[in-house]
N, C-alpha and C. Protein backbone atom coordinates (compact mmCIF):
# COMPACT_ATOMS: atom_id res chain seq x y z
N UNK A 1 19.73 -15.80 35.74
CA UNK A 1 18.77 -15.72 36.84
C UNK A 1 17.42 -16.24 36.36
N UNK A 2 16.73 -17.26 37.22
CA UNK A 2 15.91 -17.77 36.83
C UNK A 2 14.50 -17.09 37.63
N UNK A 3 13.65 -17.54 37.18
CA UNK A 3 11.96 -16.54 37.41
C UNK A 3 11.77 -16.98 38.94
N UNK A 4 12.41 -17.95 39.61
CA UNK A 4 12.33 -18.92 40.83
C UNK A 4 13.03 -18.44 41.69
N UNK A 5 14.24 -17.19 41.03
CA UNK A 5 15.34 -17.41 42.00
C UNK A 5 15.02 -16.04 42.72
N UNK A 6 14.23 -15.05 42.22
CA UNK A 6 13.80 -13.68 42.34
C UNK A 6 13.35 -13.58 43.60
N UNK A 7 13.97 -12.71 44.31
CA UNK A 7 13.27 -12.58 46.24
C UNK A 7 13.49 -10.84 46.24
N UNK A 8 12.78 -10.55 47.17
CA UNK A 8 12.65 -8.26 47.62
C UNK A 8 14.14 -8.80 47.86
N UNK A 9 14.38 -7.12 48.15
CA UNK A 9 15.71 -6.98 49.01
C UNK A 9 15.39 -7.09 50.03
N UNK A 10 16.42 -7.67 50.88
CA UNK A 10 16.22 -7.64 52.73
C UNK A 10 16.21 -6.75 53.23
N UNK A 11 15.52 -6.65 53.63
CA UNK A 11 15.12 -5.63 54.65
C UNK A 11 13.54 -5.15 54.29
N UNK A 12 12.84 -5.16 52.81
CA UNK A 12 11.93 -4.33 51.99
C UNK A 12 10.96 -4.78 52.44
N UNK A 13 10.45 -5.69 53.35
CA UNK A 13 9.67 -6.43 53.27
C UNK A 13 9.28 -6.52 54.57
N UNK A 14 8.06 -6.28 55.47
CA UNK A 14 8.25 -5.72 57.15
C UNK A 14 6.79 -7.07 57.41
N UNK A 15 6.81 -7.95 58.05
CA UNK A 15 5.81 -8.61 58.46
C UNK A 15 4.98 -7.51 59.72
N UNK A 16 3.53 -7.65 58.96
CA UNK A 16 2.03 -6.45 59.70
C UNK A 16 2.01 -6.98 61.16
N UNK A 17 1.98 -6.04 61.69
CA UNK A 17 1.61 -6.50 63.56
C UNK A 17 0.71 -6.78 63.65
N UNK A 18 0.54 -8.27 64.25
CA UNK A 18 -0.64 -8.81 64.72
C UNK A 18 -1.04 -8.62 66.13
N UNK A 19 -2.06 -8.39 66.38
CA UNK A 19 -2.68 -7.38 67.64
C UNK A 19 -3.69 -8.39 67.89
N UNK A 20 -3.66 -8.18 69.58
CA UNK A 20 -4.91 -9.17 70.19
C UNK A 20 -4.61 -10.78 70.49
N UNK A 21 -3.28 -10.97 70.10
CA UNK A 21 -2.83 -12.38 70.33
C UNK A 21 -2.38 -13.06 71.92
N UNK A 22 -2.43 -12.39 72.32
CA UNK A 22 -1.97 -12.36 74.23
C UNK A 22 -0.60 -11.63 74.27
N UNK A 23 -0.70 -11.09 75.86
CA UNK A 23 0.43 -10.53 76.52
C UNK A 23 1.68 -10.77 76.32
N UNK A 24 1.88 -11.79 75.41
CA UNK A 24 3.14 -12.44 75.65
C UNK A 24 3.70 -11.79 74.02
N UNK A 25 2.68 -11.64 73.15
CA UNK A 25 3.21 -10.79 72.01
C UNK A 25 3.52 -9.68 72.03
N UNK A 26 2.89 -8.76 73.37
CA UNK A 26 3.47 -7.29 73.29
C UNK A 26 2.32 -6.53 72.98
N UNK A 27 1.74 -7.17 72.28
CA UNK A 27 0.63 -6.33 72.20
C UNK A 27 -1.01 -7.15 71.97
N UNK A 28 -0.82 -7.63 73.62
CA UNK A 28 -2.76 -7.88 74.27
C UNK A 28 -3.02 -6.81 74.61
N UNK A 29 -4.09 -7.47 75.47
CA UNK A 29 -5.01 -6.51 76.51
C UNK A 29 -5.82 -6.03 75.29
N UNK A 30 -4.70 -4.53 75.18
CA UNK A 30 -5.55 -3.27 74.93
C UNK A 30 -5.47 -3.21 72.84
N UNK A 31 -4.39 -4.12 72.83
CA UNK A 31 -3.95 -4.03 71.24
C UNK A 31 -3.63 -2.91 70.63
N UNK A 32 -3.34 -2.01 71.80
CA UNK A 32 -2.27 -1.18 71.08
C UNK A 32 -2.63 -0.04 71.03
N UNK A 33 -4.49 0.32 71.42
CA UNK A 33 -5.50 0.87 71.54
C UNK A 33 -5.87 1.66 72.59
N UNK A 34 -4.93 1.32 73.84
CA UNK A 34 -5.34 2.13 75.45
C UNK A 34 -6.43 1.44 75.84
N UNK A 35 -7.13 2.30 76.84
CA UNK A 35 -7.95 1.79 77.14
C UNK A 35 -9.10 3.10 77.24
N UNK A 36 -10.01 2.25 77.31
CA UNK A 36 -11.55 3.29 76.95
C UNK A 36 -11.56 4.17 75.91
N UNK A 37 -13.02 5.19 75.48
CA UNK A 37 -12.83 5.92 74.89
C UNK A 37 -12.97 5.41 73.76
N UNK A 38 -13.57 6.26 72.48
CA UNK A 38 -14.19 6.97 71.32
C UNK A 38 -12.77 5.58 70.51
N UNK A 39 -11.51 6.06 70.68
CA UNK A 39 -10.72 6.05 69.65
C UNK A 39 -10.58 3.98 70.19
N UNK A 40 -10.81 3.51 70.98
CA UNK A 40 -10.35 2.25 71.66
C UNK A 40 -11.74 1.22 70.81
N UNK A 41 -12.81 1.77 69.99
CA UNK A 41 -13.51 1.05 70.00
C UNK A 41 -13.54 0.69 68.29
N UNK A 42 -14.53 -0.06 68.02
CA UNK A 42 -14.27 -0.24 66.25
C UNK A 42 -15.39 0.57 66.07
N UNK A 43 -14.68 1.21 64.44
CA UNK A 43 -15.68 2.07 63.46
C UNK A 43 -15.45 3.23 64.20
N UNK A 44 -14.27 3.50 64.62
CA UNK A 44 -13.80 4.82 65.29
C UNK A 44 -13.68 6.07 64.29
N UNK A 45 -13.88 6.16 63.22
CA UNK A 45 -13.51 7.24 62.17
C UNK A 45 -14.66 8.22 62.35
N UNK A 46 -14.10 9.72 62.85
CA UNK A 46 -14.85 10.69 62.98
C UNK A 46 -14.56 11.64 61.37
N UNK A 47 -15.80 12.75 61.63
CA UNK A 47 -15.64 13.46 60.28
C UNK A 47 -14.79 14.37 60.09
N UNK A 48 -14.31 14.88 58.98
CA UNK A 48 -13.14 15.78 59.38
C UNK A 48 -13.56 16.90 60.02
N UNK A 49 -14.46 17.32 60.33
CA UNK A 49 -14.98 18.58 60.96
C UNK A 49 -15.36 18.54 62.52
N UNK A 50 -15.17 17.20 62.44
CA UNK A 50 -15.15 17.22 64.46
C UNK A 50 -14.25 17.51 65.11
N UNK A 51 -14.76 18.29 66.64
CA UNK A 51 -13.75 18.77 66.76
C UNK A 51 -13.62 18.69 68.10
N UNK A 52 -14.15 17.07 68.51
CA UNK A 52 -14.05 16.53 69.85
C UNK A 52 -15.41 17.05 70.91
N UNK A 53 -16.53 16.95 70.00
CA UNK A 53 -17.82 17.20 70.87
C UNK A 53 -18.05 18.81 70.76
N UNK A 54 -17.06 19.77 70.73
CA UNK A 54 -17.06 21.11 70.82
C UNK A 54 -17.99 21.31 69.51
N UNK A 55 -19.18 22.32 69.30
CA UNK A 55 -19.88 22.55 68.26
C UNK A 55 -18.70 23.21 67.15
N UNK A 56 -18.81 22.31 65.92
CA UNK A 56 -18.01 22.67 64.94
C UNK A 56 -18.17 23.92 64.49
N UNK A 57 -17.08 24.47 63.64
CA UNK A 57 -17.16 25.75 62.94
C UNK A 57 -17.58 25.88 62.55
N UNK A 58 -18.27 25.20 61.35
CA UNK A 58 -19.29 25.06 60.74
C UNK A 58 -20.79 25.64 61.32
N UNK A 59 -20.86 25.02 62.29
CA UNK A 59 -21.79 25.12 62.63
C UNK A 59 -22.09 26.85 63.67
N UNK A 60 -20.88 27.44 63.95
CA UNK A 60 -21.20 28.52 64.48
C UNK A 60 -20.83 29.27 63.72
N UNK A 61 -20.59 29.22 62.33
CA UNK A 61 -20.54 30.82 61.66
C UNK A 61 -21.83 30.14 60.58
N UNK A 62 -22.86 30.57 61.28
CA UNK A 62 -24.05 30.32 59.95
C UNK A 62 -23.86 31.36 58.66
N UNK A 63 -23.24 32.38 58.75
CA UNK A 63 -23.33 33.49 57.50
C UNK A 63 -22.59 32.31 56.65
N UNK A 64 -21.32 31.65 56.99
CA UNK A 64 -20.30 30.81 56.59
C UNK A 64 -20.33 29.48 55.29
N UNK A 65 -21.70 29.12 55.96
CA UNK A 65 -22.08 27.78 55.30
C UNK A 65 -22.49 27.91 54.10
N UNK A 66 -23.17 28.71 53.39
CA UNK A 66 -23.58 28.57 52.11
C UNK A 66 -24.76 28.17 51.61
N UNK A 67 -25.10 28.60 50.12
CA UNK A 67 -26.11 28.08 49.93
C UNK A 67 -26.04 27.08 48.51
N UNK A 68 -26.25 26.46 48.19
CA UNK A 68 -26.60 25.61 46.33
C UNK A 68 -27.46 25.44 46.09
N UNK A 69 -28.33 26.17 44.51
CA UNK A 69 -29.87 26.24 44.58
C UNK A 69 -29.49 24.77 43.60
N UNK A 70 -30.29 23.60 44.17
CA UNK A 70 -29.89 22.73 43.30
C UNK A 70 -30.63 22.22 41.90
N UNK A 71 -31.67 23.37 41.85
CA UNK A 71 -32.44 23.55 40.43
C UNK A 71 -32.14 24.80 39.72
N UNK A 72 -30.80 25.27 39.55
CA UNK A 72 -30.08 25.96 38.96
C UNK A 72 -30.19 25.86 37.19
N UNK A 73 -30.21 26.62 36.52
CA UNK A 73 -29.86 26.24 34.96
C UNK A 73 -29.23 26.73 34.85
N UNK A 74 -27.87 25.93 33.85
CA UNK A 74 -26.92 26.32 33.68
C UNK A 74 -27.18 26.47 31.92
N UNK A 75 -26.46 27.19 31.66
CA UNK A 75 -26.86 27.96 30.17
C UNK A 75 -25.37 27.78 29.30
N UNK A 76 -25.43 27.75 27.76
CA UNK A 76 -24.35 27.84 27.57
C UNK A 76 -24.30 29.52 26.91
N UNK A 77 -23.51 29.98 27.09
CA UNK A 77 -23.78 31.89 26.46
C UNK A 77 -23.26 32.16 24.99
N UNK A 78 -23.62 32.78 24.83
CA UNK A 78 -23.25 33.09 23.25
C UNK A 78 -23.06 34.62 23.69
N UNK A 79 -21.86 34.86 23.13
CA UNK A 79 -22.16 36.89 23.13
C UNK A 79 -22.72 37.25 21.63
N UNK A 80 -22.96 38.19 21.52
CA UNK A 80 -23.45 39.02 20.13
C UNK A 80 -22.41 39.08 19.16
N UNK A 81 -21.32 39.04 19.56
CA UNK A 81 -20.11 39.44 18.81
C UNK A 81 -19.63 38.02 17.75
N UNK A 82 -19.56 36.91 18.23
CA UNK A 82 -19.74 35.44 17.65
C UNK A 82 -20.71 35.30 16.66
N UNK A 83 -21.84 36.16 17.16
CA UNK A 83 -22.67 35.53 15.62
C UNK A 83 -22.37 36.33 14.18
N UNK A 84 -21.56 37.40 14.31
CA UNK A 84 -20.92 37.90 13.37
C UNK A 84 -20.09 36.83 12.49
N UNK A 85 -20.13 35.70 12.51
CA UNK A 85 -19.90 34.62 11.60
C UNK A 85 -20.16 34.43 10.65
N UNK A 86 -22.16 34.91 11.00
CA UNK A 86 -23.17 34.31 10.47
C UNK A 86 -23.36 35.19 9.11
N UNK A 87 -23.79 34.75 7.87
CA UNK A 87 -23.92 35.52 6.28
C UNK A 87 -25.16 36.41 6.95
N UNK A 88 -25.20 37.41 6.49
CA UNK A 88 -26.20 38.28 6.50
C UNK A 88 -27.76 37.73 6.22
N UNK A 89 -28.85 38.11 7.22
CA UNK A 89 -29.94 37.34 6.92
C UNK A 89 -30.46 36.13 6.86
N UNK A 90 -29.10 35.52 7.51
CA UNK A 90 -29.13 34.04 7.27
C UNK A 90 -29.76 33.40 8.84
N UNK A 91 -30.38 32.24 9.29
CA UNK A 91 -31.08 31.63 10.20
C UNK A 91 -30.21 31.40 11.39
N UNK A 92 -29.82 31.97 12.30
CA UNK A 92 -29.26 31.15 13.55
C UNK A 92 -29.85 30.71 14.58
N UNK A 93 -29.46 28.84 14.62
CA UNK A 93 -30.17 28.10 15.54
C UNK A 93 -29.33 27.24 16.05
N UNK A 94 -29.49 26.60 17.39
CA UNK A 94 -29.05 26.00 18.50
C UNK A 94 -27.49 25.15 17.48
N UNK A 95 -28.27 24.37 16.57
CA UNK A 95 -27.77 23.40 15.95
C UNK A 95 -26.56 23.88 14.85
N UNK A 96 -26.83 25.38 14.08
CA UNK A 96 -25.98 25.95 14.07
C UNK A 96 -24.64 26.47 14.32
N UNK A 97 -25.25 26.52 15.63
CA UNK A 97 -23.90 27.18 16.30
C UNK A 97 -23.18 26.21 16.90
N UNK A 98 -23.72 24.94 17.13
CA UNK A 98 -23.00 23.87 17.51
C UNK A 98 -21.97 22.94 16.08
N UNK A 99 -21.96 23.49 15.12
CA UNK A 99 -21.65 22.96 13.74
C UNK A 99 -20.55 24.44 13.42
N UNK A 100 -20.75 25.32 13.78
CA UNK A 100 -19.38 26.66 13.98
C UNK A 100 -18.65 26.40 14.62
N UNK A 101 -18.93 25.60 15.99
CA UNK A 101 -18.23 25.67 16.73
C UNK A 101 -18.00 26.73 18.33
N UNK A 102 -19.28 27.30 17.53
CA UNK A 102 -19.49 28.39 19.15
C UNK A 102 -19.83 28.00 20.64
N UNK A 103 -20.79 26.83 20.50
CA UNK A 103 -21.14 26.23 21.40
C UNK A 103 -20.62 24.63 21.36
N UNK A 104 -20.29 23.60 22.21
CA UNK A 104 -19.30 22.34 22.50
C UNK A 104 -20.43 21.65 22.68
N UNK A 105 -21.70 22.05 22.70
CA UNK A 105 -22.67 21.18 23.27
C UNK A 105 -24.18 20.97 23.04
N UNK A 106 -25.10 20.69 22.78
CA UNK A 106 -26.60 20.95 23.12
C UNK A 106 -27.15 21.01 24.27
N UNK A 107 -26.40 20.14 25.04
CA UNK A 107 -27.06 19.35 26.66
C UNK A 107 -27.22 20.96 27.75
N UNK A 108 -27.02 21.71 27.34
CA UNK A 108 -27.45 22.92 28.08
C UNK A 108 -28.24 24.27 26.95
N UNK A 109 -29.03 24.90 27.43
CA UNK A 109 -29.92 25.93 26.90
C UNK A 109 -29.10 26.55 26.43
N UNK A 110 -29.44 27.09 25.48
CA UNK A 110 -28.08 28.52 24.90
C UNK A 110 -29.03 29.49 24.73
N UNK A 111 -27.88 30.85 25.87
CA UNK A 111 -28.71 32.14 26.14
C UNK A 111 -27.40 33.25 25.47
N UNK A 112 -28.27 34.17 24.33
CA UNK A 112 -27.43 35.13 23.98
C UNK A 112 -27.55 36.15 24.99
N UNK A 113 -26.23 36.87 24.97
CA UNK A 113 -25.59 37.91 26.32
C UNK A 113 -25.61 38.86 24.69
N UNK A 114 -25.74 40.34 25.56
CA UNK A 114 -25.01 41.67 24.45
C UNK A 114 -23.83 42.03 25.03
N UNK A 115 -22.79 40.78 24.53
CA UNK A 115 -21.72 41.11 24.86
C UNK A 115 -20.58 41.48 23.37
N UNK A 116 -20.73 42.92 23.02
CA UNK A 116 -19.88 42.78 21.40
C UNK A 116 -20.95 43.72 20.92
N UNK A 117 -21.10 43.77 19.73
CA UNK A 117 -21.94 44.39 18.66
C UNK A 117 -21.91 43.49 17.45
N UNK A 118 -23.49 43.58 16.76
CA UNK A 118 -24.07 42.69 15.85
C UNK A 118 -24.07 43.75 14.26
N UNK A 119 -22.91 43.33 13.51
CA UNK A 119 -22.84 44.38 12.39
C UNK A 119 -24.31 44.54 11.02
N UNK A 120 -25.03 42.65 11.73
CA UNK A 120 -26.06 42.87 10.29
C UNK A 120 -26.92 42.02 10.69
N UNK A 121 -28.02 42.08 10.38
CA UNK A 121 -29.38 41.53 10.44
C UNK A 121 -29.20 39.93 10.58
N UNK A 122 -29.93 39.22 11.66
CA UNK A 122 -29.84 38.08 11.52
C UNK A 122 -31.22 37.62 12.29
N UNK A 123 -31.64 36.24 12.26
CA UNK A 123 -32.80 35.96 12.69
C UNK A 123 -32.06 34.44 13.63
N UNK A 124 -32.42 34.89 15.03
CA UNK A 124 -31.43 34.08 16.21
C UNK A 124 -32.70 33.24 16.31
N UNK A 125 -32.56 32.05 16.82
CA UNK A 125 -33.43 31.25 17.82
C UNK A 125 -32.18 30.27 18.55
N UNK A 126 -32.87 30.89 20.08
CA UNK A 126 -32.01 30.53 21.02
C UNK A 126 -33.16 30.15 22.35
N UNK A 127 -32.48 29.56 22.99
CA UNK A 127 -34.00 29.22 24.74
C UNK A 127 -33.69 29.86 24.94
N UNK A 128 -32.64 31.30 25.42
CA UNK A 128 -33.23 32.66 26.45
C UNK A 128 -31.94 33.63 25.50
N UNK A 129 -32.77 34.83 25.68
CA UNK A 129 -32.02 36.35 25.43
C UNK A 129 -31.77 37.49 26.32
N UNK A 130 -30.80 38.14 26.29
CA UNK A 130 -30.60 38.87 27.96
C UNK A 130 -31.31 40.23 27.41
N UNK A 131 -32.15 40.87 27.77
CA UNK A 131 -33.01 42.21 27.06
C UNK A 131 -32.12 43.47 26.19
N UNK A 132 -30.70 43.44 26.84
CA UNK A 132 -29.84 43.90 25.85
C UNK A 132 -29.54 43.37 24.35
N UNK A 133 -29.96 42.11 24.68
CA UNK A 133 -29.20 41.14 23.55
C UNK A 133 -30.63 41.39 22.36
N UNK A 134 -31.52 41.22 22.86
CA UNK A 134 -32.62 40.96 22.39
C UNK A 134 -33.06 42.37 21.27
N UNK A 135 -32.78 43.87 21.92
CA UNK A 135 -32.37 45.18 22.10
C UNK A 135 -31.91 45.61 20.88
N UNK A 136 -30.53 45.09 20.65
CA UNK A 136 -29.86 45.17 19.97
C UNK A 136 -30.02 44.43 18.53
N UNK A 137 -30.36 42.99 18.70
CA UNK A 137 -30.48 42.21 17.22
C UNK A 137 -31.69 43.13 16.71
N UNK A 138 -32.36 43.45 16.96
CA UNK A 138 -33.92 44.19 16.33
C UNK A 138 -33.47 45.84 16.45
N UNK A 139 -32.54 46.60 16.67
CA UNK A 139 -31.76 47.29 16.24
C UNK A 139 -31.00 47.65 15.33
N UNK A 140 -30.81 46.21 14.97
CA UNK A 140 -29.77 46.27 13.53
C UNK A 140 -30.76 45.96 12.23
N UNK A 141 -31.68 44.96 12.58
CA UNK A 141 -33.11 44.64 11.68
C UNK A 141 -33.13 43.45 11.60
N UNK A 142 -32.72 42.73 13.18
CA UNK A 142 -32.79 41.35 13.20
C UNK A 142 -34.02 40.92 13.62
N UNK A 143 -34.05 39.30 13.23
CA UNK A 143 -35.52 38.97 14.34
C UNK A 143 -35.01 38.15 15.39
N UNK A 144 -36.09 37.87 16.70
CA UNK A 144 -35.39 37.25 18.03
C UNK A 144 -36.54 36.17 17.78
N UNK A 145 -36.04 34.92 18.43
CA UNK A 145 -36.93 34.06 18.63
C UNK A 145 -36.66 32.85 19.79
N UNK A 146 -37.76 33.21 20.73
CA UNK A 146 -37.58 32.30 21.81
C UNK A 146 -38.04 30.57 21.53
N UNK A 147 -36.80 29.77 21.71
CA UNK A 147 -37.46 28.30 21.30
C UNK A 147 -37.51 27.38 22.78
N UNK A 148 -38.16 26.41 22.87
CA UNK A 148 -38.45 25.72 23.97
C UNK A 148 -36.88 24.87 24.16
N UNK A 149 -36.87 24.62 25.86
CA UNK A 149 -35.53 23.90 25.40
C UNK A 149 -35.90 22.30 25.84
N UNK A 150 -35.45 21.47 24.66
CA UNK A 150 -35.44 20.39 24.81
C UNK A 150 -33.84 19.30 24.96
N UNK A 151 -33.30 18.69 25.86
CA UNK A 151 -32.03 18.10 25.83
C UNK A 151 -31.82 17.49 25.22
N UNK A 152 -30.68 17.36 24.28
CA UNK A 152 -30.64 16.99 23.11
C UNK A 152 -29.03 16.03 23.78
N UNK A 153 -28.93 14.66 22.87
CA UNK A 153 -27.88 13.30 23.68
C UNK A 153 -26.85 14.31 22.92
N UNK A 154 -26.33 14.90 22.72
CA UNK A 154 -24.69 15.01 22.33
C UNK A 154 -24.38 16.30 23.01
């Protein structure tokens, strides 16, 4: 079998209806379209939420719709219990914990949670602390330290 001789199977293959050619194709006039009306005209695509002029759902359950504060910060968290990694007395910072492996990222603030217990003194710098968290490291005879957050490419 040669590269020339290759054809679909019969039948696989359906020639597209051509519309608008005159009456005599079956489908003038109206092309297939009716007549009048929203759906008969071009650029007919409504949104999925219409619902034929009737005020959408949307629009009558206002509790419904929602809100997105779109200046949100999103944080990455650290619990208390993770930095138990760290050697006693030793410095924990952003860059740190991204080299442990606690955090996947810089590109977001990292805020310690008191989620766990901190067995030994450590000196954190992190952009935010939750007042438990904060509570607790200076409890054990840690120091807290708030650093500015700057976005860092990786």
């Amino acid at each position: 079998m040669m590269l020339h001789e290759l054809s679909p199977a019969p039948g696989s293959k359906k020639e597209r209806k051509r519309v608008g050619r005159g009456n005599g194709s079956g489908h003038g006039t109206y092309s297939g379209r009716g007549c009048k009306g929203a759906k008969s005209r071009s650029g007919k695509e409504t949104s999925r939420s219409f619902e034929g002029g009737q005020l959408s759902l949307v629009k009558r359950l206002p509790g419904k719709r929602g809100f997105v504060n779109i200046f949100r910060t999103e944080y990455n968290t650290v619990s208390l219990a993770r930095l138990n990694t760290f050697e006693e007395g030793s410095e924990v910072t952003p860059e740190k914990l991204l080299a442990a492996g606690i955090v996947k990222s810089l590109k977001r603030p990292i805020k310690i949670l008191a989620d766990g217990d901190l067995a030994h003194p450590l000196i954190v710098k992190a952009n935010k602390f939750s007042a438990a968290a904060k509570a607790r490291i200076e409890a054990v005879g840690g120091k807290v330290e708030e650093i500015a957050y700057a976005a860092k490419a990786n």
